[in-house]
PDB file of N, CA and C in Angstrom:
ATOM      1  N   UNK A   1     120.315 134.847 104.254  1.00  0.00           N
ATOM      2  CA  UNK A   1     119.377 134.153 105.113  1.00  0.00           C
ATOM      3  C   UNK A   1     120.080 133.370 106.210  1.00  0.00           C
ATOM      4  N   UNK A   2     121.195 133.183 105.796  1.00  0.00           N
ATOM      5  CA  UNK A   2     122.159 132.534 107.032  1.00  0.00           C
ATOM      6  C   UNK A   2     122.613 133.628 108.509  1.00  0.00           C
ATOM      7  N   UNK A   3     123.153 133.594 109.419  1.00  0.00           N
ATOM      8  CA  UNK A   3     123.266 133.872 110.346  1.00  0.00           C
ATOM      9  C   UNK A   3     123.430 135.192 110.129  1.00  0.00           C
ATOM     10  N   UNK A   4     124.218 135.746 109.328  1.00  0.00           N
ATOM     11  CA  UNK A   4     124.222 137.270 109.419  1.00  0.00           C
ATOM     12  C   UNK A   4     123.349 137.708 108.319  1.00  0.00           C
ATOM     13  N   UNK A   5     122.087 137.762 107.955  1.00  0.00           N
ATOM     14  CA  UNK A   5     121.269 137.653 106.996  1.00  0.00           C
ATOM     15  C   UNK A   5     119.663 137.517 108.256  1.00  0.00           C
ATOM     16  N   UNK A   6     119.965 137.575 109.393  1.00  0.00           N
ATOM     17  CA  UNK A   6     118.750 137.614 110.056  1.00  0.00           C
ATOM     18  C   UNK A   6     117.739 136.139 109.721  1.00  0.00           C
ATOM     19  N   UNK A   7     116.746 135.936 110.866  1.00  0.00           N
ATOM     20  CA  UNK A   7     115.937 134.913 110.571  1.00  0.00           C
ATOM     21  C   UNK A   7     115.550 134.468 109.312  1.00  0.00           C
ATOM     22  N   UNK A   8     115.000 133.444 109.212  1.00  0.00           N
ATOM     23  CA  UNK A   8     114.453 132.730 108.390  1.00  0.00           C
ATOM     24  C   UNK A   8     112.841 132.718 108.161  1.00  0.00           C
ATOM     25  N   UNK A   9     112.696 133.092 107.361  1.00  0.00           N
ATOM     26  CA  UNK A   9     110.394 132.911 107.164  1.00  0.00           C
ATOM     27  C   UNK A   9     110.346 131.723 107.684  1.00  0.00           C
ATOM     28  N   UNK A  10     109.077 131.828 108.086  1.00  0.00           N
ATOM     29  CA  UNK A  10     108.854 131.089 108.151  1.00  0.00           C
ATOM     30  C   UNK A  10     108.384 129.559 107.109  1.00  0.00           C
ATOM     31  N   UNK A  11     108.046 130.562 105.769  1.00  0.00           N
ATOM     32  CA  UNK A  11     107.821 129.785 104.844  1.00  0.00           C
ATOM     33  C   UNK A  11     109.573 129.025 104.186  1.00  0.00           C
ATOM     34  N   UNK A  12     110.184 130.308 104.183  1.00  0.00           N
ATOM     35  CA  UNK A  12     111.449 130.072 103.577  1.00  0.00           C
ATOM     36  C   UNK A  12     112.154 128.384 104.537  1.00  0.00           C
ATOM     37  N   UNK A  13     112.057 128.434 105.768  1.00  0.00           N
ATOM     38  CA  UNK A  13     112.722 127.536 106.857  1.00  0.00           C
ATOM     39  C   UNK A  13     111.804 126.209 106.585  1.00  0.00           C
ATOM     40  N   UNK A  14     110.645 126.038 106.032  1.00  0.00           N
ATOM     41  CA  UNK A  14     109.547 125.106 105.616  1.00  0.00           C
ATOM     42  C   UNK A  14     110.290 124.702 104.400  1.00  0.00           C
ATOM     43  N   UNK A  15     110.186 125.442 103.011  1.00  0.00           N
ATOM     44  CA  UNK A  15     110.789 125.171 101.474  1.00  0.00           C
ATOM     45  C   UNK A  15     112.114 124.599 101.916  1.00  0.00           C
ATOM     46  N   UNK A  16     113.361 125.224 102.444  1.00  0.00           N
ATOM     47  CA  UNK A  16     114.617 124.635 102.536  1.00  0.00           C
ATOM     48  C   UNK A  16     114.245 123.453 103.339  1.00  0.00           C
ATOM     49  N   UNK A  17     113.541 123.010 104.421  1.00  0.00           N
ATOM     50  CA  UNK A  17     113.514 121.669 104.814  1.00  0.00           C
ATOM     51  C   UNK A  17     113.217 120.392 103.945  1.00  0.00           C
ATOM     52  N   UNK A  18     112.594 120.706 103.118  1.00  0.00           N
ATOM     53  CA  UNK A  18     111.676 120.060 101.689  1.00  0.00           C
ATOM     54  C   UNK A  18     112.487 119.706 100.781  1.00  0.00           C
ATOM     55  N   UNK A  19     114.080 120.688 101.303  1.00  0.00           N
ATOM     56  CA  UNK A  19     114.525 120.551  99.885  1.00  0.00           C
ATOM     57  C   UNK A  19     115.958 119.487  99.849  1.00  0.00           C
ATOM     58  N   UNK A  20     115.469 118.951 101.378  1.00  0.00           N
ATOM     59  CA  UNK A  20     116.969 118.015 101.686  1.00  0.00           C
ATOM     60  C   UNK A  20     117.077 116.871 100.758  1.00  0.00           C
ATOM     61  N   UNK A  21     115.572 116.678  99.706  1.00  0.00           N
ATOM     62  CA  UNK A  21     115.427 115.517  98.657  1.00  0.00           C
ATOM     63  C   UNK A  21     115.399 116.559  97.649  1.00  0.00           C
ATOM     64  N   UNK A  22     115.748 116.456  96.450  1.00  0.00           N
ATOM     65  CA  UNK A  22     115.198 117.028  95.490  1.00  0.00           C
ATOM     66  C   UNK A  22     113.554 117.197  94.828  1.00  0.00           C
ATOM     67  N   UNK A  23     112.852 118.383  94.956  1.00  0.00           N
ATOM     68  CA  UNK A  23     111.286 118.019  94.973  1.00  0.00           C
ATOM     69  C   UNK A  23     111.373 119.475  93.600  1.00  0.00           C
ATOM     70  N   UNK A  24     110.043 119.570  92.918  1.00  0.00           N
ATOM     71  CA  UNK A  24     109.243 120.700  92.080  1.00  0.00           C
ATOM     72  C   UNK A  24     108.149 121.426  93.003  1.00  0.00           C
ATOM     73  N   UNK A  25     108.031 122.332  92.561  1.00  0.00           N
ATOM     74  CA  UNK A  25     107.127 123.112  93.139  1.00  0.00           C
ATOM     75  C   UNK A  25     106.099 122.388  93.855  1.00  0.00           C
ATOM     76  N   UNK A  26     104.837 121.707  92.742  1.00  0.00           N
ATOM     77  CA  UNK A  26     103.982 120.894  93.435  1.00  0.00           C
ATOM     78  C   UNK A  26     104.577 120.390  94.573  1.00  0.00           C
ATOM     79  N   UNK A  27     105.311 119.855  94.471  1.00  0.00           N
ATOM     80  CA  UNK A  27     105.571 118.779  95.709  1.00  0.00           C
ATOM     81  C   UNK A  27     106.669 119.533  97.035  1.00  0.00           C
ATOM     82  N   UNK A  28     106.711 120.576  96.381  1.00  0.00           N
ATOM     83  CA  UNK A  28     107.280 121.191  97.998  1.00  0.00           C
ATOM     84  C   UNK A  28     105.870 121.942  98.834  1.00  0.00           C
ATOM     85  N   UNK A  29     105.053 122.469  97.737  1.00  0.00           N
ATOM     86  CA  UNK A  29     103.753 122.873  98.229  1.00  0.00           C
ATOM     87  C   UNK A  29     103.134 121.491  99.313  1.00  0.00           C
ATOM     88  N   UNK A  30     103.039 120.364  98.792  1.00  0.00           N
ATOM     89  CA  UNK A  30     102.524 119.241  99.526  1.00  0.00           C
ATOM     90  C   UNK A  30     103.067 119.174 100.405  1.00  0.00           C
ATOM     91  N   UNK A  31     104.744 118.545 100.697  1.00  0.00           N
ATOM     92  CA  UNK A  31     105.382 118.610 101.579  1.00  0.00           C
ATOM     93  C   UNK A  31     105.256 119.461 102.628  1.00  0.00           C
ATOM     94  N   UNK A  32     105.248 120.560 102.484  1.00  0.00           N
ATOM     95  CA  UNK A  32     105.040 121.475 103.508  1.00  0.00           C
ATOM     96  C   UNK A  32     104.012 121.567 103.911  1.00  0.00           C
ATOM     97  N   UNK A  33     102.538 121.416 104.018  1.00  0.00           N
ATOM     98  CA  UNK A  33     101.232 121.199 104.170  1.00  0.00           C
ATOM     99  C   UNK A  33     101.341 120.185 104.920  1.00  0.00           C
ATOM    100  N   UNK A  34     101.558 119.111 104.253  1.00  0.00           N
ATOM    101  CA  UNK A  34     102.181 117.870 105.179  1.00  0.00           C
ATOM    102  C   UNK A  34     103.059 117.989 106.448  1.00  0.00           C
ATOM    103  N   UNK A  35     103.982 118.336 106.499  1.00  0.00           N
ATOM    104  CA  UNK A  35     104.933 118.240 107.708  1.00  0.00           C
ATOM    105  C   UNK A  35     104.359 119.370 108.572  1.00  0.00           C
ATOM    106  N   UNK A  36     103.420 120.554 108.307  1.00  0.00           N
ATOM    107  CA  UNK A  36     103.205 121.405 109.429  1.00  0.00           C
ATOM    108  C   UNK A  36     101.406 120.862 109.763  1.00  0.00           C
ATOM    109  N   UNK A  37     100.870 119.932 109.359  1.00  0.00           N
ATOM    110  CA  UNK A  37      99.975 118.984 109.526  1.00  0.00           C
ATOM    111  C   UNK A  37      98.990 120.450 109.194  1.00  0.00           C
ATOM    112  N   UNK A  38      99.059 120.760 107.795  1.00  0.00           N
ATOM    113  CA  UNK A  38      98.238 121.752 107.146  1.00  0.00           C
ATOM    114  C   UNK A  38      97.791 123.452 108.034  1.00  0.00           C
ATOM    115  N   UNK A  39      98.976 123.433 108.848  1.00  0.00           N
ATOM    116  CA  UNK A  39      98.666 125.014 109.525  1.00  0.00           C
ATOM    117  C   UNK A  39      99.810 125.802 108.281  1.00  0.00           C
ATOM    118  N   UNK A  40     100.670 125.311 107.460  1.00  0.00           N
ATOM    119  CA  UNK A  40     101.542 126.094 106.756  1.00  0.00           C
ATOM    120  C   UNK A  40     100.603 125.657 105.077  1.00  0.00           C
ATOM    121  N   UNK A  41     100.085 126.127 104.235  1.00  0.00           N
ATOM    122  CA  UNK A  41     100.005 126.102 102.970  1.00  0.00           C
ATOM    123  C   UNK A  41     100.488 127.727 102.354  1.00  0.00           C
ATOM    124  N   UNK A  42     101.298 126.924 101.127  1.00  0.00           N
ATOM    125  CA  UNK A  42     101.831 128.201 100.408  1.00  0.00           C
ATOM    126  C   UNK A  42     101.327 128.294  99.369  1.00  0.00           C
ATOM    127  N   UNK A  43     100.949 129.203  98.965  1.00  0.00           N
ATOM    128  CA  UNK A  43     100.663 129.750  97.669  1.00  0.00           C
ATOM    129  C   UNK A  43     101.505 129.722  96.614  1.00  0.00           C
ATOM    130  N   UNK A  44     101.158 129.798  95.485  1.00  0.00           N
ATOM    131  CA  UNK A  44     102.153 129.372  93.658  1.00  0.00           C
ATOM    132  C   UNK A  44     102.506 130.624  94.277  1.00  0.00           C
ATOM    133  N   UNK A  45     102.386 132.253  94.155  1.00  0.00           N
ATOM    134  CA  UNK A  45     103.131 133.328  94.374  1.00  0.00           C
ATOM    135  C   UNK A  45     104.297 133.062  95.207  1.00  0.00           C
ATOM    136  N   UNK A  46     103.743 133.286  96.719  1.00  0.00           N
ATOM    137  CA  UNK A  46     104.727 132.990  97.815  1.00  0.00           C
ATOM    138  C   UNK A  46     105.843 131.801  97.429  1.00  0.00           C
ATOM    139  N   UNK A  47     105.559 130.603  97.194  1.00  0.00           N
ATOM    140  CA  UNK A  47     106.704 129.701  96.339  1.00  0.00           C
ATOM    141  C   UNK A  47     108.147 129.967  95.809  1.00  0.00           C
ATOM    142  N   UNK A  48     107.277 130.586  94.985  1.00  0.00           N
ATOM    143  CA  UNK A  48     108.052 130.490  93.241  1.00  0.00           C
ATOM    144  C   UNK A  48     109.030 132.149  93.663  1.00  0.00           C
ATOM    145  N   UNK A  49     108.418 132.940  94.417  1.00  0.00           N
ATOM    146  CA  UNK A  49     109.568 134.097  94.657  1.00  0.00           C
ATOM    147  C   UNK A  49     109.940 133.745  96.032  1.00  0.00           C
ATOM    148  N   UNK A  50     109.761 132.926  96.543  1.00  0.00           N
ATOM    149  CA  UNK A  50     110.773 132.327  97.838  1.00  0.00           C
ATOM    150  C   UNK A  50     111.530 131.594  97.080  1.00  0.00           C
ATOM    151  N   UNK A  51     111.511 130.624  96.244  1.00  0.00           N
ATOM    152  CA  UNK A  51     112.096 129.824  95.177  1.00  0.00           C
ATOM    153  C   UNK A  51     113.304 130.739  94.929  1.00  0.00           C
ATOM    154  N   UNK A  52     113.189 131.558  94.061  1.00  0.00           N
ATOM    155  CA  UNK A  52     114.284 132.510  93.142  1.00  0.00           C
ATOM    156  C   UNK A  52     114.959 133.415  94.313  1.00  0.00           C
ATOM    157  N   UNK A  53     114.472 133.762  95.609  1.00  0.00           N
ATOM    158  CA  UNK A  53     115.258 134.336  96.971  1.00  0.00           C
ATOM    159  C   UNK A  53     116.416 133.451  97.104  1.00  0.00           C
ATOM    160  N   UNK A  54     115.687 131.893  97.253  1.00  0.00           N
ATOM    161  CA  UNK A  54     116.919 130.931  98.004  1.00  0.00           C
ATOM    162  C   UNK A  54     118.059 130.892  96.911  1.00  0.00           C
ATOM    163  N   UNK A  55     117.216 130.507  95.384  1.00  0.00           N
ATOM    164  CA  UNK A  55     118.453 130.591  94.942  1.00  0.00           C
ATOM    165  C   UNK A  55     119.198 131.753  94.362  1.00  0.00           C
ATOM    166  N   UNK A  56     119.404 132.998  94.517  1.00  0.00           N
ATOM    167  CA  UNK A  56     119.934 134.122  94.211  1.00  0.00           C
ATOM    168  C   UNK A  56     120.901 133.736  95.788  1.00  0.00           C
ATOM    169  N   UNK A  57     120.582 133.185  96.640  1.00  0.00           N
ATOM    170  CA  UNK A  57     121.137 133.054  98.099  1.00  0.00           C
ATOM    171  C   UNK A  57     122.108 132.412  98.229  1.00  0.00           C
ATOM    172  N   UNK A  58     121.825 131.114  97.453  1.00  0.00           N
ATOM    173  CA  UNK A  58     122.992 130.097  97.085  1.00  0.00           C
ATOM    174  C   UNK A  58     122.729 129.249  98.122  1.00  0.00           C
ATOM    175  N   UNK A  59     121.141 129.158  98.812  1.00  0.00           N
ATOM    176  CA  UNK A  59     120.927 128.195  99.606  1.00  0.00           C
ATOM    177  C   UNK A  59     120.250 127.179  99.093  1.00  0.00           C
ATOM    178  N   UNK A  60     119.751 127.199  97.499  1.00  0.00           N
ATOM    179  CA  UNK A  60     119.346 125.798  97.223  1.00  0.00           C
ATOM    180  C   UNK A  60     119.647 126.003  95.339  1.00  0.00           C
ATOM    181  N   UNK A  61     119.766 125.036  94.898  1.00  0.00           N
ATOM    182  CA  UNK A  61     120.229 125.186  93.229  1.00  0.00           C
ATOM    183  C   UNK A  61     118.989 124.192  92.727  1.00  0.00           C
ATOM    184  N   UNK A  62     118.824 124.624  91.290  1.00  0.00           N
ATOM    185  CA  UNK A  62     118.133 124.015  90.293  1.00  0.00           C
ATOM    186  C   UNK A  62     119.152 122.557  90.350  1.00  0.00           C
ATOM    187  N   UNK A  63     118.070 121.379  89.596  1.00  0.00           N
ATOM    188  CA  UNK A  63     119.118 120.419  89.756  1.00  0.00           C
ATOM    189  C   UNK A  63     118.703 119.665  88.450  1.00  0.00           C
ATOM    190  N   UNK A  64     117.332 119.839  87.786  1.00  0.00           N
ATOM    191  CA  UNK A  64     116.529 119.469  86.875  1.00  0.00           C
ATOM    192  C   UNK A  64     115.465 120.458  86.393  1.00  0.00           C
ATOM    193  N   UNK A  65     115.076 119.725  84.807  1.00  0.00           N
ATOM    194  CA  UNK A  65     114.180 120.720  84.393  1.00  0.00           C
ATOM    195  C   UNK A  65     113.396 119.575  83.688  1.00  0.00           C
ATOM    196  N   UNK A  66     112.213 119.591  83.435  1.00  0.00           N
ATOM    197  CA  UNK A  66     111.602 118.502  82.686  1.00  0.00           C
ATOM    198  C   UNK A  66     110.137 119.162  82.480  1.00  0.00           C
ATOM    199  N   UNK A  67     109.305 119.128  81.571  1.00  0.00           N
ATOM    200  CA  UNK A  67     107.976 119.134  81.562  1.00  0.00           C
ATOM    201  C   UNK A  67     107.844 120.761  82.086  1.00  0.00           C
ATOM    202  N   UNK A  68     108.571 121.659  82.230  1.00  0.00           N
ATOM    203  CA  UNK A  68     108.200 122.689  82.411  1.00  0.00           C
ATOM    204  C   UNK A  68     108.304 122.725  84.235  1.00  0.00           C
ATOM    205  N   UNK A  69     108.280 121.791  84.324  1.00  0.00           N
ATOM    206  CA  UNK A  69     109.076 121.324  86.501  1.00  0.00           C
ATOM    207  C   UNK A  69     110.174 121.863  86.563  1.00  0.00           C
ATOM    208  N   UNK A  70     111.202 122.193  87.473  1.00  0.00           N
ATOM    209  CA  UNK A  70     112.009 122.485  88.010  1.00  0.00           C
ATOM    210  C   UNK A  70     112.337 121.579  88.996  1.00  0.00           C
ATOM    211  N   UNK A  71     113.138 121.457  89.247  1.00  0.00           N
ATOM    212  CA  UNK A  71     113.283 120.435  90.577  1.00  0.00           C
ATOM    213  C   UNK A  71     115.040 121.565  91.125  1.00  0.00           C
ATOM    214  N   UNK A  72     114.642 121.453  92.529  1.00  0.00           N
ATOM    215  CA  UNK A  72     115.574 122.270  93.201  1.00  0.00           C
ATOM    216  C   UNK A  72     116.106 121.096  94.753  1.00  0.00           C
ATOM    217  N   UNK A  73     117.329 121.705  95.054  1.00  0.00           N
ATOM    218  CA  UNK A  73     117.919 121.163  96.169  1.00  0.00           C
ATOM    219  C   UNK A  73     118.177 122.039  96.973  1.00  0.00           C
ATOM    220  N   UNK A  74     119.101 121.456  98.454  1.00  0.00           N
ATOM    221  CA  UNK A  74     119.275 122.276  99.269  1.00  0.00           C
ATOM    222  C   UNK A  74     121.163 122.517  99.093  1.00  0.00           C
ATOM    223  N   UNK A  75     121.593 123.450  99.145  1.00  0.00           N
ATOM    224  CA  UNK A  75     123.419 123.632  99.316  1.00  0.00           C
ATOM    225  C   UNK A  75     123.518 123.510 100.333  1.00  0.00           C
ATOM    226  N   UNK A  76     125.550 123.034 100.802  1.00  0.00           N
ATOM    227  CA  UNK A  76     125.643 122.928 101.896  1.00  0.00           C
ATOM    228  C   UNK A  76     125.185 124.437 102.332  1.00  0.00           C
ATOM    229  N   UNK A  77     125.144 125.593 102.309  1.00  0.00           N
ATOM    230  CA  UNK A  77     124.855 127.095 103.068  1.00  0.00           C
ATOM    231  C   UNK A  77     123.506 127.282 103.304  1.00  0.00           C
ATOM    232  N   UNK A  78     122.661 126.486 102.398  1.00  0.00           N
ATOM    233  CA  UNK A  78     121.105 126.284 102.733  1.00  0.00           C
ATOM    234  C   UNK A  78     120.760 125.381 104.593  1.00  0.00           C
ATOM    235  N   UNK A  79     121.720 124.404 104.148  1.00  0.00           N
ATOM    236  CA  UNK A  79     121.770 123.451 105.227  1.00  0.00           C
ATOM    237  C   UNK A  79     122.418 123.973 106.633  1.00  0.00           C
ATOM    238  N   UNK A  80     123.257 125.024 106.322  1.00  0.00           N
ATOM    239  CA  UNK A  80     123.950 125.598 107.396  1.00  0.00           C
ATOM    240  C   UNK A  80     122.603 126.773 108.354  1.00  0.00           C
ATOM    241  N   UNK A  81     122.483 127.535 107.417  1.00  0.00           N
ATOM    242  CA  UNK A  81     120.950 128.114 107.321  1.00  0.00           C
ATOM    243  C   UNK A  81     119.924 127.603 108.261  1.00  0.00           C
ATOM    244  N   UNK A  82     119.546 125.960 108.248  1.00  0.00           N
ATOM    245  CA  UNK A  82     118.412 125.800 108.367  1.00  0.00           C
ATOM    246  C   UNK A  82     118.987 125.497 110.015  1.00  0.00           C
ATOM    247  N   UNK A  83     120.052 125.054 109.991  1.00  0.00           N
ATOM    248  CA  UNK A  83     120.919 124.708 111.197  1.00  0.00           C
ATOM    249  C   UNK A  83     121.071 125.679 112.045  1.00  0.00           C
ATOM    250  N   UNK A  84     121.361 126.727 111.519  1.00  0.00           N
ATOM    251  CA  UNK A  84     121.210 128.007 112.787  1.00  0.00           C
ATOM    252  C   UNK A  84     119.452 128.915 112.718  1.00  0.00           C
ATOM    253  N   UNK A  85     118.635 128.611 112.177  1.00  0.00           N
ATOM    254  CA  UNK A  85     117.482 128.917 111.880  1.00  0.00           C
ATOM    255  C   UNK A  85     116.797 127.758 113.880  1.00  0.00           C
ATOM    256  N   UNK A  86     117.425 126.258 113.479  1.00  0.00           N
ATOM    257  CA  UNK A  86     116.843 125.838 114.710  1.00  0.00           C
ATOM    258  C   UNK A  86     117.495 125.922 115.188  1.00  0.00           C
ATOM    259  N   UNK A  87     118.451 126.699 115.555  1.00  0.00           N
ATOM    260  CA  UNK A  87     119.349 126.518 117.226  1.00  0.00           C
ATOM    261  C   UNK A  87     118.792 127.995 117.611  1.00  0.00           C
ATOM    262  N   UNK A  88     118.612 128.988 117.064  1.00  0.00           N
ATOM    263  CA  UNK A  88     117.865 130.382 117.184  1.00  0.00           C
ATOM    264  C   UNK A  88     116.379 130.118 117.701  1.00  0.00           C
ATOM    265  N   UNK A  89     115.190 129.231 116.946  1.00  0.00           N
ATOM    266  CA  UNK A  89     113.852 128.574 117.836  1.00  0.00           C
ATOM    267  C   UNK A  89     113.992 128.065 119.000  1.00  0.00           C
ATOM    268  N   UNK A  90     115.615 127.451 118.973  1.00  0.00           N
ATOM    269  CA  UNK A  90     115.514 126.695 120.334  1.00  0.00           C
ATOM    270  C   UNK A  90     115.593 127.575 121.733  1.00  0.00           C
ATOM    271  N   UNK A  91     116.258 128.851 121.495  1.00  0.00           N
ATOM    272  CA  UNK A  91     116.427 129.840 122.253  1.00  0.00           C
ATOM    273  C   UNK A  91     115.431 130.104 122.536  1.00  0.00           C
ATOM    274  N   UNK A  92     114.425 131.001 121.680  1.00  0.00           N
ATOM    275  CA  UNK A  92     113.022 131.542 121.464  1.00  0.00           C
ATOM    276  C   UNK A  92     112.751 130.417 122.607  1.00  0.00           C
ATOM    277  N   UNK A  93     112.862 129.408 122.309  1.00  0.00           N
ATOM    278  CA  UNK A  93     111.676 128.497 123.375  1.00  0.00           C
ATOM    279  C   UNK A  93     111.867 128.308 124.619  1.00  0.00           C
ATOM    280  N   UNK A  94     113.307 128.047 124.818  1.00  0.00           N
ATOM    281  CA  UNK A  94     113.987 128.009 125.936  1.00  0.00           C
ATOM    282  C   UNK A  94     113.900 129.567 126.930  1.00  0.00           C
ATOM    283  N   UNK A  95     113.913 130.501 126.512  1.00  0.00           N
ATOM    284  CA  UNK A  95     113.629 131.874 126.912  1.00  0.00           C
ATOM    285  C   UNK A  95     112.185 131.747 127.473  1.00  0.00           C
ATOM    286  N   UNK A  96     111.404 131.502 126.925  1.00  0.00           N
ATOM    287  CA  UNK A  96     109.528 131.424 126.852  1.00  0.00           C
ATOM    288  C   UNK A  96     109.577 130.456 127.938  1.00  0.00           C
ATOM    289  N   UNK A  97     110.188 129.286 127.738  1.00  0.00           N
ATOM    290  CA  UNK A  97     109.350 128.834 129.098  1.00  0.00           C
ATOM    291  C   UNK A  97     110.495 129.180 130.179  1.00  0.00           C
ATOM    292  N   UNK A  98     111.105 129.771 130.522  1.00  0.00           N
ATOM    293  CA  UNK A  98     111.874 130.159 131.807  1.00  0.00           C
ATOM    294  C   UNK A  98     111.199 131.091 132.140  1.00  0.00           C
ATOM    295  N   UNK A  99     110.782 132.156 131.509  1.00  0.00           N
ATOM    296  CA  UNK A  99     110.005 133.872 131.695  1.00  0.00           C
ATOM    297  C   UNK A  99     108.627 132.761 132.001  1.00  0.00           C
ATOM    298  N   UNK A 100     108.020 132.108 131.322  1.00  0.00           N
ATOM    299  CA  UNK A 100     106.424 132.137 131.627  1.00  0.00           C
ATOM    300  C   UNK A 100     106.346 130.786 132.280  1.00  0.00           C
ATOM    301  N   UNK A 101     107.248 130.541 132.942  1.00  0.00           N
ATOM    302  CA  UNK A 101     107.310 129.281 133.857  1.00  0.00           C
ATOM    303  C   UNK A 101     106.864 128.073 133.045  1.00  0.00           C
ATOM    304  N   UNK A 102     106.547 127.917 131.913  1.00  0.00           N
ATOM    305  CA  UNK A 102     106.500 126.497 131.314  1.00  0.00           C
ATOM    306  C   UNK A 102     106.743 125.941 130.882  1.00  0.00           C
ATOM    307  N   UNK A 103     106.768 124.030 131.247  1.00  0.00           N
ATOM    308  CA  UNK A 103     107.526 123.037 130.993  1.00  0.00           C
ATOM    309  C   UNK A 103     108.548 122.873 129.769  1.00  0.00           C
TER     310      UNK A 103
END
């Protein structure tokens, strides 16, 4: 998912932002609802196998288990990830408004 691994989902670039605190499912679902002011909600499916992507990726690790929760983080390669994920949007945007003349 890092630079030679092609873009980032959009959901995936949402979960790794979430995950700069340690959070569980529930609460990365919230989080992310939250920070895209409810245009991003994820589904338990979409989650939980974006979940097991990042970490087979080695962009975020289990860090806890309790109550049947999980709680996950972000690695430094998650963080590197999310780092070239926005310098790649910034292009996208920077391109868009030069071609369509806006601000």
């Amino acid at each position: 998912m890092a630079e030679s691994r092609g873009a980032l989902t959009e959901a995936a670039y949402y979960i790794l932002l979430s995950l700069f605190e340690a959070r569980h499912g529930y609460s990365i679902m919230q989080f992310v609802e939250q920070i895209s002011a409810g245009r991003v909600t994820l589904g338990a499916g979409t989650l939980y196998g974006a979940l097991s992507t990042l970490v087979e990726r080695g962009l975020i690790y289990e860090v806890a288990a309790y109550d049947r929760k999980k709680e996950y983080l972000i690695t430094d390669a998650g963080k590197a990830a999310v780092r070239t994920e926005m310098r790649r949007l910034a292009e996208l945007l920077t391109n868009g408004r030069q071609i369509a003349g806006e601000p």
